[in-house]
N, C-alpha and C. Protein backbone atom coordinates (compact mmCIF):
# COMPACT_ATOMS: atom_id res chain seq x y z
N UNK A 1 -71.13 1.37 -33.36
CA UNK A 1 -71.01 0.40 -34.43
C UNK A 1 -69.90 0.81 -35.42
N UNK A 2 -69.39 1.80 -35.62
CA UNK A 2 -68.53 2.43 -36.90
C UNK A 2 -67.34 2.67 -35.98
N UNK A 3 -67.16 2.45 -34.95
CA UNK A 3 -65.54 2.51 -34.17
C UNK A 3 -65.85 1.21 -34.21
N UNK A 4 -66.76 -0.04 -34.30
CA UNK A 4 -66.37 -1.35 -33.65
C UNK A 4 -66.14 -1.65 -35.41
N UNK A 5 -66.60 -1.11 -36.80
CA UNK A 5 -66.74 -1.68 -37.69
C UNK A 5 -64.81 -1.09 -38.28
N UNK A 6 -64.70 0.17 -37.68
CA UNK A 6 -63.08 1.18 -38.08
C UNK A 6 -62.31 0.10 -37.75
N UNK A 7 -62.71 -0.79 -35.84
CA UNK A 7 -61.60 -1.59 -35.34
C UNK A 7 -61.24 -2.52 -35.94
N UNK A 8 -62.35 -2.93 -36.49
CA UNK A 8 -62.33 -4.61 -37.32
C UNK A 8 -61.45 -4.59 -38.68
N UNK A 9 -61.94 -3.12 -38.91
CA UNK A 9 -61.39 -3.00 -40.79
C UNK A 9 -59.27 -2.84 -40.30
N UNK A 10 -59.12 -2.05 -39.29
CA UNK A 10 -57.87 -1.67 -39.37
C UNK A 10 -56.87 -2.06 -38.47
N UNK A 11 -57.38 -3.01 -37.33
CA UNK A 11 -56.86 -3.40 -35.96
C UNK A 11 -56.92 -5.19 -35.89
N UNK A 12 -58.17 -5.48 -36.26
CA UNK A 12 -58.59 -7.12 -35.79
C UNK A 12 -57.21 -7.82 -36.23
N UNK A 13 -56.55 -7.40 -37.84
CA UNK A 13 -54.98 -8.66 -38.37
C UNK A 13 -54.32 -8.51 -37.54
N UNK A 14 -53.70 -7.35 -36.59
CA UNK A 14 -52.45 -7.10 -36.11
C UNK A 14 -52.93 -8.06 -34.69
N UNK A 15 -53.98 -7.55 -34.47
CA UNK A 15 -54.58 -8.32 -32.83
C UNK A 15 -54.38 -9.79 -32.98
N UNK A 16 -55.15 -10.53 -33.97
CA UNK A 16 -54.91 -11.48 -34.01
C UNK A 16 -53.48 -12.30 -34.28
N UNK A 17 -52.78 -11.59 -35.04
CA UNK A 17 -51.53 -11.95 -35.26
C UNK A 17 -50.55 -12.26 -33.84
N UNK A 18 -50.55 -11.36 -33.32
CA UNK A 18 -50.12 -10.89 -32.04
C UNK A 18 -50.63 -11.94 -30.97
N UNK A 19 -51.83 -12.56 -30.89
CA UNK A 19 -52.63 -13.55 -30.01
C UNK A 19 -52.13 -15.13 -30.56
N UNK A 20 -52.29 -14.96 -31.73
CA UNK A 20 -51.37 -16.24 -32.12
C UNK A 20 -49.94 -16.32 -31.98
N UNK A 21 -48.99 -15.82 -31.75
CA UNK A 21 -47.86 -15.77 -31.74
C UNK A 21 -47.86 -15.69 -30.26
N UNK A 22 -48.16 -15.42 -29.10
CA UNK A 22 -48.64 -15.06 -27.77
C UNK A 22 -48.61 -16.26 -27.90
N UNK A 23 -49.52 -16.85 -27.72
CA UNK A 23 -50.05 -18.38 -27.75
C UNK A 23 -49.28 -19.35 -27.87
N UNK A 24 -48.34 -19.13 -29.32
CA UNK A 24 -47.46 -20.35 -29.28
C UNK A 24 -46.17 -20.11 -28.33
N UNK A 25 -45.56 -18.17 -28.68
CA UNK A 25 -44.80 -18.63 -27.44
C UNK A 25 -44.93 -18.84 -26.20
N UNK A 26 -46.00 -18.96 -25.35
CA UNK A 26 -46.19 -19.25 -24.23
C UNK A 26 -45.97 -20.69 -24.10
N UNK A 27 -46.35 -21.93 -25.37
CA UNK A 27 -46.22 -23.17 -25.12
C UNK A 27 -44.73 -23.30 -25.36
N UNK A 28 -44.08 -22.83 -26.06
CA UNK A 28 -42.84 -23.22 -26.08
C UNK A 28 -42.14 -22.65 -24.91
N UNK A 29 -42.32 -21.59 -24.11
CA UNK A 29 -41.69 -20.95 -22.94
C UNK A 29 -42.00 -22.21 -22.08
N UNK A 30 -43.11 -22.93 -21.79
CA UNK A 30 -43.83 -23.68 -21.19
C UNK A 30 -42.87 -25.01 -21.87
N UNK A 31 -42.89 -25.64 -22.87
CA UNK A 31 -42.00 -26.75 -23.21
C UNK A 31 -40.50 -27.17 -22.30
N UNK A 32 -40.06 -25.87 -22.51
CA UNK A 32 -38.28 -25.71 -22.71
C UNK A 32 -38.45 -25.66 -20.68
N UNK A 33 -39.82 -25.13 -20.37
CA UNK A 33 -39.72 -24.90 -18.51
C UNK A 33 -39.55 -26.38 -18.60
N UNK A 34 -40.28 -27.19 -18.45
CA UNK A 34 -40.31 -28.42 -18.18
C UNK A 34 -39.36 -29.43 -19.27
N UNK A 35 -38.30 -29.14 -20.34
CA UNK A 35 -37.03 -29.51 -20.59
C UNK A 35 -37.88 -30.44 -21.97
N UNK A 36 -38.81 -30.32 -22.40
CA UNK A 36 -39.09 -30.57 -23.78
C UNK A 36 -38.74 -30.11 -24.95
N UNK A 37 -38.76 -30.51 -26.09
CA UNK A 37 -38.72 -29.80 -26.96
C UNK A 37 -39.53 -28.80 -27.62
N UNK A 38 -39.77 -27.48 -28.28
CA UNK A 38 -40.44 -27.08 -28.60
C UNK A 38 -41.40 -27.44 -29.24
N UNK A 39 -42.64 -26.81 -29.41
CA UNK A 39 -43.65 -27.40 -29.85
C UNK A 39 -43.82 -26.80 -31.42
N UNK A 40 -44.02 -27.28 -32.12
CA UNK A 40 -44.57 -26.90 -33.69
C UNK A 40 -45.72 -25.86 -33.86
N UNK A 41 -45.26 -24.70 -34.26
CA UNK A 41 -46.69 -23.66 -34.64
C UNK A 41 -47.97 -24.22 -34.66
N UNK A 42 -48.77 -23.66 -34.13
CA UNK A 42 -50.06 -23.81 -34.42
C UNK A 42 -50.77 -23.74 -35.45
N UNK A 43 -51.78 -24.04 -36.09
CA UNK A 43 -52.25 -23.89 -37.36
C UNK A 43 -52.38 -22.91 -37.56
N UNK A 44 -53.12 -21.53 -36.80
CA UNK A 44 -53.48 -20.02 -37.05
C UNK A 44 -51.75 -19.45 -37.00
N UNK A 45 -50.50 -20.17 -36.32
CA UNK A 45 -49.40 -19.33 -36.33
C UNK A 45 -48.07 -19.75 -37.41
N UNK A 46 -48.47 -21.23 -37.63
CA UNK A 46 -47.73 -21.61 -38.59
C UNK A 46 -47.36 -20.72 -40.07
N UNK A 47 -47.74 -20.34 -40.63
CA UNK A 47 -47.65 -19.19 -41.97
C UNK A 47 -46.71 -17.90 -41.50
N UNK A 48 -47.24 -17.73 -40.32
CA UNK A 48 -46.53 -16.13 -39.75
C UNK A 48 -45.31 -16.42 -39.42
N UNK A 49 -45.03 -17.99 -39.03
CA UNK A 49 -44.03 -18.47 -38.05
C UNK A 49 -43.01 -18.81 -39.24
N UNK A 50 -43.40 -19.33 -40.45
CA UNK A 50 -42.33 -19.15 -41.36
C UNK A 50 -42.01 -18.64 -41.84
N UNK A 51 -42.49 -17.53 -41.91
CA UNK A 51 -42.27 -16.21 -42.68
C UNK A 51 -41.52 -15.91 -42.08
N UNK A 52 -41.80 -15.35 -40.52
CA UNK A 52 -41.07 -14.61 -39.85
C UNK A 52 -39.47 -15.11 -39.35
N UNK A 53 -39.49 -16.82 -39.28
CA UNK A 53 -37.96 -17.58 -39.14
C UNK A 53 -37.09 -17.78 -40.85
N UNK A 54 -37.77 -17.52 -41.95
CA UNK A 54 -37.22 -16.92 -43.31
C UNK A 54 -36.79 -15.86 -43.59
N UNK A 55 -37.16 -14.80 -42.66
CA UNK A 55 -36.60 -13.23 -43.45
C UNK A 55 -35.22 -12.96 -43.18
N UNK A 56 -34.81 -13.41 -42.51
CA UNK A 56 -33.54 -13.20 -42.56
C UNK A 56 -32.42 -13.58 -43.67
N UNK A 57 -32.96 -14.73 -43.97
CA UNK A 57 -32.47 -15.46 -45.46
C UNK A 57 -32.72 -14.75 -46.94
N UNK A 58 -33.65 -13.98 -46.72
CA UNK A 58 -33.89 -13.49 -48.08
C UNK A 58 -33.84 -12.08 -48.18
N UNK A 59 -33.14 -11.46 -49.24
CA UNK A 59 -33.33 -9.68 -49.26
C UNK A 59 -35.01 -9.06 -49.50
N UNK A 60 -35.52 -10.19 -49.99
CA UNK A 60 -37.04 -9.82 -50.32
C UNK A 60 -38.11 -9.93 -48.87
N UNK A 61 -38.03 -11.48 -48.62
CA UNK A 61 -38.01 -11.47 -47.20
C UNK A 61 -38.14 -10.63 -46.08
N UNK A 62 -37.05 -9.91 -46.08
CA UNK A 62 -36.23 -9.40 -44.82
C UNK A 62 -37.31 -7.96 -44.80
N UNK A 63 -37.34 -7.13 -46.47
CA UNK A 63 -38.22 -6.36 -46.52
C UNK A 63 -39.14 -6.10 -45.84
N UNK A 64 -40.05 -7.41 -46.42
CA UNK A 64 -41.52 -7.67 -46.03
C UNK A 64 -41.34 -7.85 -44.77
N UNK A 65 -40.46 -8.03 -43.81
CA UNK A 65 -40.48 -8.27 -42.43
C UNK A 65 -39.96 -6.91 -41.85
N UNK A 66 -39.26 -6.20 -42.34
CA UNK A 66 -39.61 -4.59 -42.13
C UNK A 66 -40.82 -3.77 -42.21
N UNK A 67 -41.26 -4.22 -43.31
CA UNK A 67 -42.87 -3.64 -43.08
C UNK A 67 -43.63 -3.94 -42.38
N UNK A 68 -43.52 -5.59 -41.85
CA UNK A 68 -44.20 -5.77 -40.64
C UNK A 68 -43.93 -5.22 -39.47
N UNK A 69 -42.84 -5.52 -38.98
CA UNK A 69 -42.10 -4.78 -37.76
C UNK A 69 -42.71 -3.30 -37.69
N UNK A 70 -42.44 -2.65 -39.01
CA UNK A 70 -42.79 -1.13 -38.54
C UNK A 70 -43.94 -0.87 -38.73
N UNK A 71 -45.12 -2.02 -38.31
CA UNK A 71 -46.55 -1.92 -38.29
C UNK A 71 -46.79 -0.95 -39.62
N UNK A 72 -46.39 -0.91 -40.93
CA UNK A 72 -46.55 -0.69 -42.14
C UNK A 72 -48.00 -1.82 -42.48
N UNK A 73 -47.74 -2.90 -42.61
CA UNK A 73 -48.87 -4.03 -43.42
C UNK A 73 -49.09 -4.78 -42.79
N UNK A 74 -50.02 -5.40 -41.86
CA UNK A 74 -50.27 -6.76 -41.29
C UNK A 74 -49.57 -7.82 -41.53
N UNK A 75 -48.95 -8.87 -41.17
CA UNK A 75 -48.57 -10.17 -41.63
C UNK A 75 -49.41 -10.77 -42.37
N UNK A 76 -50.35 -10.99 -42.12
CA UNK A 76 -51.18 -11.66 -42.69
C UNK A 76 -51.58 -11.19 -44.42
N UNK A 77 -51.35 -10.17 -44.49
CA UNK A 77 -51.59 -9.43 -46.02
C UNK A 77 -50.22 -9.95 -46.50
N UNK A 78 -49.50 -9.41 -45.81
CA UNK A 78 -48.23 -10.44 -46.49
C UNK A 78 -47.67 -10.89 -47.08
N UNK A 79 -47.82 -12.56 -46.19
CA UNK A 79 -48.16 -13.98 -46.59
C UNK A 79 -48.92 -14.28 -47.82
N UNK A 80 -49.76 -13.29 -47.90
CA UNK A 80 -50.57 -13.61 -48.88
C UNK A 80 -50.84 -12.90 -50.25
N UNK A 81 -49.72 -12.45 -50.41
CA UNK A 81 -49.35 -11.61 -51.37
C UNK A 81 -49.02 -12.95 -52.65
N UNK A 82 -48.98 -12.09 -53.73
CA UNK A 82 -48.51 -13.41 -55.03
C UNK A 82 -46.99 -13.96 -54.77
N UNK A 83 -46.97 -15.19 -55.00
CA UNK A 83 -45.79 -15.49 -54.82
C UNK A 83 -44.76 -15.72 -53.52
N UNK A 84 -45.62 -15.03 -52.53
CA UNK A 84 -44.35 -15.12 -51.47
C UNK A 84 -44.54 -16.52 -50.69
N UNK A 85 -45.53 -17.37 -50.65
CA UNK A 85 -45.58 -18.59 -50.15
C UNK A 85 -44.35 -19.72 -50.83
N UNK A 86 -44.29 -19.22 -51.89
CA UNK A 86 -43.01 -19.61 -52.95
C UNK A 86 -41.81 -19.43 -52.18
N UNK A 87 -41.53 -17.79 -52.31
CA UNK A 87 -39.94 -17.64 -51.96
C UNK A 87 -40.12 -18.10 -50.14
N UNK A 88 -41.09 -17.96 -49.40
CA UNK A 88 -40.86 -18.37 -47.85
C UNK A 88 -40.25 -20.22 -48.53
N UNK A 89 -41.13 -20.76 -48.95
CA UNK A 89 -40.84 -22.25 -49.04
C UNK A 89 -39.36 -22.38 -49.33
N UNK A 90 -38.66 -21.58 -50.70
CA UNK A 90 -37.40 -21.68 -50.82
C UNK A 90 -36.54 -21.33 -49.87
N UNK A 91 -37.08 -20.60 -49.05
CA UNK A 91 -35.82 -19.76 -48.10
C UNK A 91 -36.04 -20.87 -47.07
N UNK A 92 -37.15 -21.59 -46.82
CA UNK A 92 -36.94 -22.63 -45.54
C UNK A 92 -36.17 -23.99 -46.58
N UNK A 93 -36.04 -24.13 -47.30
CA UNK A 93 -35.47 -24.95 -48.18
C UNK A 93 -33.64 -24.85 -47.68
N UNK A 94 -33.12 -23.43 -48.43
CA UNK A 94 -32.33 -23.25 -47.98
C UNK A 94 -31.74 -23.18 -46.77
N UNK A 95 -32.78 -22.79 -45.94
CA UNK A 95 -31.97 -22.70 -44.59
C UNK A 95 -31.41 -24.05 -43.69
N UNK A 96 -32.49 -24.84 -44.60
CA UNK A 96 -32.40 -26.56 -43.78
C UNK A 96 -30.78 -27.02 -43.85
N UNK A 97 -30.66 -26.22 -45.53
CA UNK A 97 -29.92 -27.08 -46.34
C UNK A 97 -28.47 -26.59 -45.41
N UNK A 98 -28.33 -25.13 -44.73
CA UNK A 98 -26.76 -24.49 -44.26
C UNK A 98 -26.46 -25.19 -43.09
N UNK A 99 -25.57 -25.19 -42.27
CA UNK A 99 -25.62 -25.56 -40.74
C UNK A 99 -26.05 -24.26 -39.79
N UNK A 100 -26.89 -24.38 -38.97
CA UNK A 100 -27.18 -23.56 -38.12
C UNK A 100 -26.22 -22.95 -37.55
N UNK A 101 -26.04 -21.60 -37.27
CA UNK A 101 -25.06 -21.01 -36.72
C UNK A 101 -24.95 -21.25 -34.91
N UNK A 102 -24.68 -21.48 -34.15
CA UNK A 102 -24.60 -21.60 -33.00
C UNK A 102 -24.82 -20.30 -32.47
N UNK A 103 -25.60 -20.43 -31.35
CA UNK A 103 -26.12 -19.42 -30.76
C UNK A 103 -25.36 -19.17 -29.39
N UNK A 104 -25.04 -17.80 -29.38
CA UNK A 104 -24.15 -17.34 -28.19
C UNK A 104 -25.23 -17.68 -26.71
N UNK A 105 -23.56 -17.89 -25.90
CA UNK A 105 -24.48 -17.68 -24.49
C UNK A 105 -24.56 -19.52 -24.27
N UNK A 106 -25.03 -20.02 -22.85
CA UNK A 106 -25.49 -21.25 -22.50
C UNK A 106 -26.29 -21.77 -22.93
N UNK A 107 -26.78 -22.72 -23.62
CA UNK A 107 -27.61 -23.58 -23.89
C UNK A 107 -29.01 -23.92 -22.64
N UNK A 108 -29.73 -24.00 -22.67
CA UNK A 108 -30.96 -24.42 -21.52
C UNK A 108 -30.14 -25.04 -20.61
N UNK A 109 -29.81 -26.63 -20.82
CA UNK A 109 -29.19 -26.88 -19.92
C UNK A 109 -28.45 -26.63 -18.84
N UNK A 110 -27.09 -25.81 -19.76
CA UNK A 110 -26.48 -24.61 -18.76
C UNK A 110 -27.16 -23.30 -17.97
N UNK A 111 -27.68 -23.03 -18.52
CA UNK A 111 -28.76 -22.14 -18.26
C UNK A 111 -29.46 -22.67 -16.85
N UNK A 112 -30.19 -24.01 -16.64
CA UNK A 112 -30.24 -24.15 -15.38
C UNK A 112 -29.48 -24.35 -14.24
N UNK A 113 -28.07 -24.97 -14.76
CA UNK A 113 -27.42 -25.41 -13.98
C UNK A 113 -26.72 -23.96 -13.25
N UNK A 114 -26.76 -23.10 -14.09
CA UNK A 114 -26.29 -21.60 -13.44
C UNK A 114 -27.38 -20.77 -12.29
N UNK A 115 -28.49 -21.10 -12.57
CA UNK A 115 -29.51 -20.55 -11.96
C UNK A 115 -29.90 -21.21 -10.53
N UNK A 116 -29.34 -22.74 -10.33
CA UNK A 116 -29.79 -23.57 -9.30
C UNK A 116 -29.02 -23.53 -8.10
């Protein structure tokens, strides 16, 4: 009971985090197979999912996504820290607002047509 109560207190955020993000990318791996568009976060991945497509935009951001990465703080503690639902909202604000940088390499399309 006290390793299942240790697992819960110090393991269950990262697990779950990790299962939700699993989850959605499998539907979008699954979308783009069959030439759809990606699918929109899930409700349990949506929060993590903007956070984590914002940090790059922000020096504060980017932090908090270092501490995640280096399994320092759960995502989920985060997110939910004062204020940062704020600066994520601004930084997806901003990012709408730049033009997307183009991404190296073939596009899907090309991408199959090389593979076939």
């Amino acid at each position: 009971m006290r390793f299942d109560e240790a697992t819960e207190r110090t393991m269950a955020l990262w697990n779950r985090a990790q299962i939700a993000a699993d989850r959605w990318w499998y539907q979008v791996v699954e979308a783009r197979r069959q030439g759809l568009a990606s699918p929109p976060a899930g409700d349990s991945f949506r929060p993590i999912a903007r956070f984590l497509t914002t940090a790059r935009s922000n020096p504060e951001l980017f932090r908090a996504n270092a501490e995640y990465t280096a399994t320092i703080t759960p995502v989920q503690e985060i997110i939910a820290r004062p204020g940062m639902s704020d600066r994520i909202s601004e930084a997806r604000r901003q990012l709408r607002a730049e033009p997307q940088p183009a991404t190296p390499g073939p596009d899907y399309a090309e991408l199959l047509d090389l593979v076939r």
